[in-house]
Each structure stands twice: as C-alpha cells, then as structure tokens.
PDB file of N, CA and C in Angstrom:
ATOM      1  N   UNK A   1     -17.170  85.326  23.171  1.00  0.00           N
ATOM      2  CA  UNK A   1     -16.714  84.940  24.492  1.00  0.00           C
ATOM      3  C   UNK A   1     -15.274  84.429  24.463  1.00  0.00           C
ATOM      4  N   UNK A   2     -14.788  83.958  23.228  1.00  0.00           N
ATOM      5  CA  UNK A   2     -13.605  83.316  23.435  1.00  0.00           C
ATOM      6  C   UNK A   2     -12.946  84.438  23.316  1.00  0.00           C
ATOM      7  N   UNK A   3     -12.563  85.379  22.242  1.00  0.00           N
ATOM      8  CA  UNK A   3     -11.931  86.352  22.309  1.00  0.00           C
ATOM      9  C   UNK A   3     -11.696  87.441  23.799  1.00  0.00           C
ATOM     10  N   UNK A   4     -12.862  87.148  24.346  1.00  0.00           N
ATOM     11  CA  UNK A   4     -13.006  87.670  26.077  1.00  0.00           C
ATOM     12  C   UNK A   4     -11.479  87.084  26.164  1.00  0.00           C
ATOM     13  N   UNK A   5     -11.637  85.743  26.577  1.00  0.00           N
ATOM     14  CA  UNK A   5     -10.785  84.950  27.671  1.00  0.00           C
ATOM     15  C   UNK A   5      -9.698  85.223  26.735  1.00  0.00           C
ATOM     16  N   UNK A   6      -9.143  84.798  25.650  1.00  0.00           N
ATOM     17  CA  UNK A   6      -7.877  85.040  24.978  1.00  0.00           C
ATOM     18  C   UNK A   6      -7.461  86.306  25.454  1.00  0.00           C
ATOM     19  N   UNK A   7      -7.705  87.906  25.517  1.00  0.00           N
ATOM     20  CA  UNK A   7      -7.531  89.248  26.177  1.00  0.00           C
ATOM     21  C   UNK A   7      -7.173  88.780  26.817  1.00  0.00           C
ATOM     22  N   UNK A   8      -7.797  88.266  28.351  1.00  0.00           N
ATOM     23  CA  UNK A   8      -7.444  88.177  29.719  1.00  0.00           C
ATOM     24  C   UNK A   8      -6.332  86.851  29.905  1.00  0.00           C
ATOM     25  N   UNK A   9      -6.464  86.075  28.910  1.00  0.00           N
ATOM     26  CA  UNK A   9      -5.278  84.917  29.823  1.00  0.00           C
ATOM     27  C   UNK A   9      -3.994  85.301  28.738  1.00  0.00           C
ATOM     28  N   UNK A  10      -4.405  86.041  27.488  1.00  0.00           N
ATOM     29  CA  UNK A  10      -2.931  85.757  27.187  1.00  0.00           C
ATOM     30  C   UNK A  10      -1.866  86.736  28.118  1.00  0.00           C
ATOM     31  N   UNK A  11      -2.466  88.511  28.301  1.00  0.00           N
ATOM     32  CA  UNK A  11      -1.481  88.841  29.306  1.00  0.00           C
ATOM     33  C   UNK A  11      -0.928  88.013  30.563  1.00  0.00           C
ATOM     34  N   UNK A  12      -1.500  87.359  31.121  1.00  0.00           N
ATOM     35  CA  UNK A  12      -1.553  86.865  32.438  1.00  0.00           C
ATOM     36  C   UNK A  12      -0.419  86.206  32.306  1.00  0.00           C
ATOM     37  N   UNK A  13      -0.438  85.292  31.117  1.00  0.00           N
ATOM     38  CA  UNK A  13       0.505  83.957  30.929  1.00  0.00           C
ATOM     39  C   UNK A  13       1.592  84.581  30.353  1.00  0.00           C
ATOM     40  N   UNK A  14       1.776  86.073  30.249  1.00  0.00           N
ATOM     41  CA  UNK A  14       3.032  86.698  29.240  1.00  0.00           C
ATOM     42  C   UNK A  14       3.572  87.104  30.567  1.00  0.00           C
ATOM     43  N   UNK A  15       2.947  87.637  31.656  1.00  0.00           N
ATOM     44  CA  UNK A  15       3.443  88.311  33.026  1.00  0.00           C
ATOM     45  C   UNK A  15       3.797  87.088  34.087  1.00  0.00           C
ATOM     46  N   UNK A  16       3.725  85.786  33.509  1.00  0.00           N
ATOM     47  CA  UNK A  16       3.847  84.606  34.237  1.00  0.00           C
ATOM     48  C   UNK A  16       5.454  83.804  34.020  1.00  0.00           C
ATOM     49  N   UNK A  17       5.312  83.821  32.433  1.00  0.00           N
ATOM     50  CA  UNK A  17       6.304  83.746  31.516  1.00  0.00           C
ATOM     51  C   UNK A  17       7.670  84.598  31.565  1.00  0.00           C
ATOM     52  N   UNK A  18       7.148  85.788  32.085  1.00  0.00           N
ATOM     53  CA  UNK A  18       8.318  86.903  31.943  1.00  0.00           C
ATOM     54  C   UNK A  18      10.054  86.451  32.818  1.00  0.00           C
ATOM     55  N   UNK A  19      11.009  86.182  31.689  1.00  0.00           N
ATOM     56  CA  UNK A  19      11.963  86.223  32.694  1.00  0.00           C
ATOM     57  C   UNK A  19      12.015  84.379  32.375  1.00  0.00           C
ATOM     58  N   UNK A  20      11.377  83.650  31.789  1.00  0.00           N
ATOM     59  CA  UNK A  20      11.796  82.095  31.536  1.00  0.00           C
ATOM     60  C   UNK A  20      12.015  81.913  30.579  1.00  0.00           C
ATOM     61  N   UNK A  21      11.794  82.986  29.274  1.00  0.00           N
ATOM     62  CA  UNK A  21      12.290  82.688  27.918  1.00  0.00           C
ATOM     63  C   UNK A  21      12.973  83.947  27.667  1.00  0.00           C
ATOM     64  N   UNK A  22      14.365  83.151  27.032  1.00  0.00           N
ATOM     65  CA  UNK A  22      15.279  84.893  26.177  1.00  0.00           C
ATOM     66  C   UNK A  22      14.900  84.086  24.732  1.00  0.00           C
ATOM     67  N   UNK A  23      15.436  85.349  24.158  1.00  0.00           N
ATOM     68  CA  UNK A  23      15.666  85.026  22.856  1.00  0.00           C
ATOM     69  C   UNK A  23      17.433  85.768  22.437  1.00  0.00           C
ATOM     70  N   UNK A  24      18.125  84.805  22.465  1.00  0.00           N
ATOM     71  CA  UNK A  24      19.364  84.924  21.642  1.00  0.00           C
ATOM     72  C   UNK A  24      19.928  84.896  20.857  1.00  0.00           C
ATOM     73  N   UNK A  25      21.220  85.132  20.353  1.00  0.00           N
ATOM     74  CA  UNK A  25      22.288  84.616  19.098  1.00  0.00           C
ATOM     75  C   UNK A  25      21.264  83.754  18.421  1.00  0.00           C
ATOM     76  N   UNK A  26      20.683  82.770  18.751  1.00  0.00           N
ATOM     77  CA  UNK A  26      21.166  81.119  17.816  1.00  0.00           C
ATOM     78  C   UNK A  26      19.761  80.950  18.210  1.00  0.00           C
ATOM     79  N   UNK A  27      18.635  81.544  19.120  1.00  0.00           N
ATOM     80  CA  UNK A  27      17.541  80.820  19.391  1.00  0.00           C
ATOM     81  C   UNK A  27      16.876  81.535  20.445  1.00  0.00           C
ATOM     82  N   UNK A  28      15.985  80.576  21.066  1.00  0.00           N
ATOM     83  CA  UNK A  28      15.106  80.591  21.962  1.00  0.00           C
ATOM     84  C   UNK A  28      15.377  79.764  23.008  1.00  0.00           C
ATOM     85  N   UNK A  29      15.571  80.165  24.048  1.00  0.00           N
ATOM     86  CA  UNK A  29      16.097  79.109  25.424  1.00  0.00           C
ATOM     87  C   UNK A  29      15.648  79.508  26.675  1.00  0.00           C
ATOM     88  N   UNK A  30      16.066  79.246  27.688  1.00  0.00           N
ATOM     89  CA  UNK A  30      15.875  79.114  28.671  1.00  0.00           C
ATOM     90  C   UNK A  30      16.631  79.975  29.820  1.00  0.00           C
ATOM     91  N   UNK A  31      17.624  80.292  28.611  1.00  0.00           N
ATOM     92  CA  UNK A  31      19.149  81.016  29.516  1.00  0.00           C
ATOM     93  C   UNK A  31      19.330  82.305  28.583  1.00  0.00           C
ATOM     94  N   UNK A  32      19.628  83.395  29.114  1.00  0.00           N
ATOM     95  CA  UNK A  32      19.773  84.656  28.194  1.00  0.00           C
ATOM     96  C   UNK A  32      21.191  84.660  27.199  1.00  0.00           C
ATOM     97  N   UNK A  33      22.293  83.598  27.738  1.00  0.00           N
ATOM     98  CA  UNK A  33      23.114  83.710  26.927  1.00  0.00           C
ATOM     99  C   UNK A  33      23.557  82.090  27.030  1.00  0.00           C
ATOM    100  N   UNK A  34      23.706  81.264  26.205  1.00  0.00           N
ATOM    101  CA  UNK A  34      24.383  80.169  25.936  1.00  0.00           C
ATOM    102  C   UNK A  34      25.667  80.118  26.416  1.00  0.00           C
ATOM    103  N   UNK A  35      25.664  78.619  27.799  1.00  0.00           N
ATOM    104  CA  UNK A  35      26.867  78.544  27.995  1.00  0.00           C
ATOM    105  C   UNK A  35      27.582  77.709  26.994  1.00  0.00           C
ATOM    106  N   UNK A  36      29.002  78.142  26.258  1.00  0.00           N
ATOM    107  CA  UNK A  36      29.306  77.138  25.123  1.00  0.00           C
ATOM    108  C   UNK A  36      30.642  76.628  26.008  1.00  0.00           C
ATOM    109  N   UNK A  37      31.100  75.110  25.933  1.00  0.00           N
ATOM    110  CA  UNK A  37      32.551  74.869  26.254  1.00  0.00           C
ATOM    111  C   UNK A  37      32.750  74.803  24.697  1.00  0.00           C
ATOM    112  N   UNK A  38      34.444  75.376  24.497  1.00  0.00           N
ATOM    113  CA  UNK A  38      34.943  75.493  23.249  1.00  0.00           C
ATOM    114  C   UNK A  38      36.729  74.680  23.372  1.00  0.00           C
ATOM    115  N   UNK A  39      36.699  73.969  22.586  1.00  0.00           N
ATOM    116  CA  UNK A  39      37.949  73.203  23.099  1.00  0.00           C
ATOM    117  C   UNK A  39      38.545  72.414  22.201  1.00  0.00           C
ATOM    118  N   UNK A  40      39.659  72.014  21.645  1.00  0.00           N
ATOM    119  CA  UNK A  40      40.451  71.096  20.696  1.00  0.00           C
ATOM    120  C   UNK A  40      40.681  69.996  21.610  1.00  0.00           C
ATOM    121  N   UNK A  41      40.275  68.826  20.919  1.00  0.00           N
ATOM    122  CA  UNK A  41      41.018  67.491  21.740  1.00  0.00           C
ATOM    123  C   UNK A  41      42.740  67.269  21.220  1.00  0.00           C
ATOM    124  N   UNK A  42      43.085  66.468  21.465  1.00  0.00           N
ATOM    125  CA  UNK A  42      43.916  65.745  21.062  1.00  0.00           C
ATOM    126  C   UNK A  42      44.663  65.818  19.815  1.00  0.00           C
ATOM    127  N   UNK A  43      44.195  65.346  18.777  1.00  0.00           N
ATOM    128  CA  UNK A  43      43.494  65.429  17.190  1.00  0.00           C
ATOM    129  C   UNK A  43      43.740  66.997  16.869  1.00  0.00           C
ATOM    130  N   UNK A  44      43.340  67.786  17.863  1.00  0.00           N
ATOM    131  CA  UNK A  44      43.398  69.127  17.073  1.00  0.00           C
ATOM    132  C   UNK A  44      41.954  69.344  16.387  1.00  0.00           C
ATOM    133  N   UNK A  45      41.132  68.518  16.455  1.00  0.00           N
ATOM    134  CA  UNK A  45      40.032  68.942  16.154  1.00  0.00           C
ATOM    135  C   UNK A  45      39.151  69.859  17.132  1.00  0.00           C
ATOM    136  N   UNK A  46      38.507  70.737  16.700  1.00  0.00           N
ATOM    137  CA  UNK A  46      37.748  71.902  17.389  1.00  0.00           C
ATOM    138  C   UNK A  46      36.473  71.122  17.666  1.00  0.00           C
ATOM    139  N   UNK A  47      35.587  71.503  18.946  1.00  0.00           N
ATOM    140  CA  UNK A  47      34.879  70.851  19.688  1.00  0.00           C
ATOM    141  C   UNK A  47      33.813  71.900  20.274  1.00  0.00           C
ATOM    142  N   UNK A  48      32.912  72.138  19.990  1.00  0.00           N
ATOM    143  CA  UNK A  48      31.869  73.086  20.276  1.00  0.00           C
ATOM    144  C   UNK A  48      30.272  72.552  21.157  1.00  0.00           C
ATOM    145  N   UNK A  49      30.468  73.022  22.436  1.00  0.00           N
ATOM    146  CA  UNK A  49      29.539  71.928  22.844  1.00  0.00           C
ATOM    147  C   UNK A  49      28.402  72.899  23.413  1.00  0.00           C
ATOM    148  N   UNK A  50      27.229  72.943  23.212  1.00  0.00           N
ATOM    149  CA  UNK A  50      26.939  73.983  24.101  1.00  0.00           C
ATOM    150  C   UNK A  50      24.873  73.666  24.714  1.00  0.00           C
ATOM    151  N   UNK A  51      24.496  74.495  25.540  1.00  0.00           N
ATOM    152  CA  UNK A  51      23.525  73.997  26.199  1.00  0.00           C
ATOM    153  C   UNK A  51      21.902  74.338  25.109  1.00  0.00           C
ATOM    154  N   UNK A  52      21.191  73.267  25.151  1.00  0.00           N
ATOM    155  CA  UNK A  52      20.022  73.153  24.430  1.00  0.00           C
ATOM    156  C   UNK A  52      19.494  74.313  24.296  1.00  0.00           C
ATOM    157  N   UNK A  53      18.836  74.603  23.319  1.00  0.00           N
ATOM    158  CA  UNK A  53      17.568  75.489  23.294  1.00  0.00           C
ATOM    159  C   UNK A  53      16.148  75.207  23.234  1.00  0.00           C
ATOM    160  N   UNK A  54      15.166  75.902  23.247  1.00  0.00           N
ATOM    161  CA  UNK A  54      13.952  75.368  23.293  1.00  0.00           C
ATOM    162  C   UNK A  54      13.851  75.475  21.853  1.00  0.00           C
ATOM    163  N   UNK A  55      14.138  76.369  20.583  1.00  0.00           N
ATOM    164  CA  UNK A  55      14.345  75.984  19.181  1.00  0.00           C
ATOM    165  C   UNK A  55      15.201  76.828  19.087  1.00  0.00           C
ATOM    166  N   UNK A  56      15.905  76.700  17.605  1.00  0.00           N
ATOM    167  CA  UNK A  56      17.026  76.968  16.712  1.00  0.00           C
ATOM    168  C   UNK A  56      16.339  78.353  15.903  1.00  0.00           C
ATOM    169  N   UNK A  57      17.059  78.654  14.932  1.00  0.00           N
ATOM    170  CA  UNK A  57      16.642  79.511  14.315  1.00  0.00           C
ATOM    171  C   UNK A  57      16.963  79.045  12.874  1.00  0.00           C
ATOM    172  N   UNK A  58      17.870  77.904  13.095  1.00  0.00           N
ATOM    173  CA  UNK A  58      18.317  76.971  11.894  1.00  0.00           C
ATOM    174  C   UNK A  58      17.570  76.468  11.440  1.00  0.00           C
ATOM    175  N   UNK A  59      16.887  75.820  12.803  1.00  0.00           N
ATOM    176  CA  UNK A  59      15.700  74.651  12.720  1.00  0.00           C
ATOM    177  C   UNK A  59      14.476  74.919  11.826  1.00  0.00           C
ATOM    178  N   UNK A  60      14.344  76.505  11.863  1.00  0.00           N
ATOM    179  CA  UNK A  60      13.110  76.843  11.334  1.00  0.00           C
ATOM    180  C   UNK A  60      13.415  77.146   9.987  1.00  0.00           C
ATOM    181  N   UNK A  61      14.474  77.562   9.624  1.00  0.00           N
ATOM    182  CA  UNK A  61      15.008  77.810   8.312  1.00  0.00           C
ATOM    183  C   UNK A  61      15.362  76.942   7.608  1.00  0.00           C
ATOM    184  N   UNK A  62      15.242  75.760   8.657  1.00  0.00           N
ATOM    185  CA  UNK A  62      15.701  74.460   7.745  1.00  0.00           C
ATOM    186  C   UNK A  62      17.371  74.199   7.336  1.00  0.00           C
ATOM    187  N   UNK A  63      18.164  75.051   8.099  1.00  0.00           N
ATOM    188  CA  UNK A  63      19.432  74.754   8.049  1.00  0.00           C
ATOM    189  C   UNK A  63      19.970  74.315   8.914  1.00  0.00           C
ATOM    190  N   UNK A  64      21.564  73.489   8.459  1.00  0.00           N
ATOM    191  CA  UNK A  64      22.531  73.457   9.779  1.00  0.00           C
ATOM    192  C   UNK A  64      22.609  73.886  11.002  1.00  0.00           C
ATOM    193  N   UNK A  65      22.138  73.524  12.229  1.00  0.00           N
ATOM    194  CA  UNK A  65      22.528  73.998  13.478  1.00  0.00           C
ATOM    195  C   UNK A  65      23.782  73.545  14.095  1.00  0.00           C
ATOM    196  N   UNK A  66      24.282  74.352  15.159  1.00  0.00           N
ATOM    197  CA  UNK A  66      25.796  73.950  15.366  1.00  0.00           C
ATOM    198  C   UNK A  66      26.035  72.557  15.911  1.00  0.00           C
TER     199      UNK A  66
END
C-alpha cells in the first residue's frame, strides 16, 4: 500500500514543484540564474555577493563555497 501512495503523490508533488527549483552553476535555488553584485571597494579588494541557495554543491563535497 505504501508503494501505491509513493506512485501517486510523488508525481503530483513533482507537477506541483515544477518551475520552484532550478538547478545551476553553483547549486540548487530558487532562481534559475544567481543574481551576483560583483564590485571592488575602496581597498581594491574584490567583493562577491550573491543570493542564497537552497544547497551548494560545495556544501556536499565538503568544500569552499563562494
């Protein structure tokens, strides 16, 4: 019986889903492409700022994310 309901709700929740998750560059989000601001202050130091994801791809690999 469970395998029943798993069939029937997982399409449902994939045709529900459709269109709220991309998968991009760097991850899994919310947005099909990451807005990044990219910018030097002052300093001359480079400044990379950009909008969350729902996970990394770093994260899972256990490396550096930006």
């Amino acid at each position: 019986m469970k395998a029943i309901k798993h069939f029937f709700i997982l399409p449902i929740l994939l045709l529900l889903m459709q269109g709220c998750v991309y998968l991009n560059e760097d991850g899994v989000g919310t947005r099909k492409y990451r807005d990044c601001v990219e910018y030097y202050d002052a300093e001359g130091i480079y400044h990379c700022e950009c909008d969350e994801n729902l996970f990394d791809y770093d994260d899972l690999k256990g490396g550096e994310s930006r």
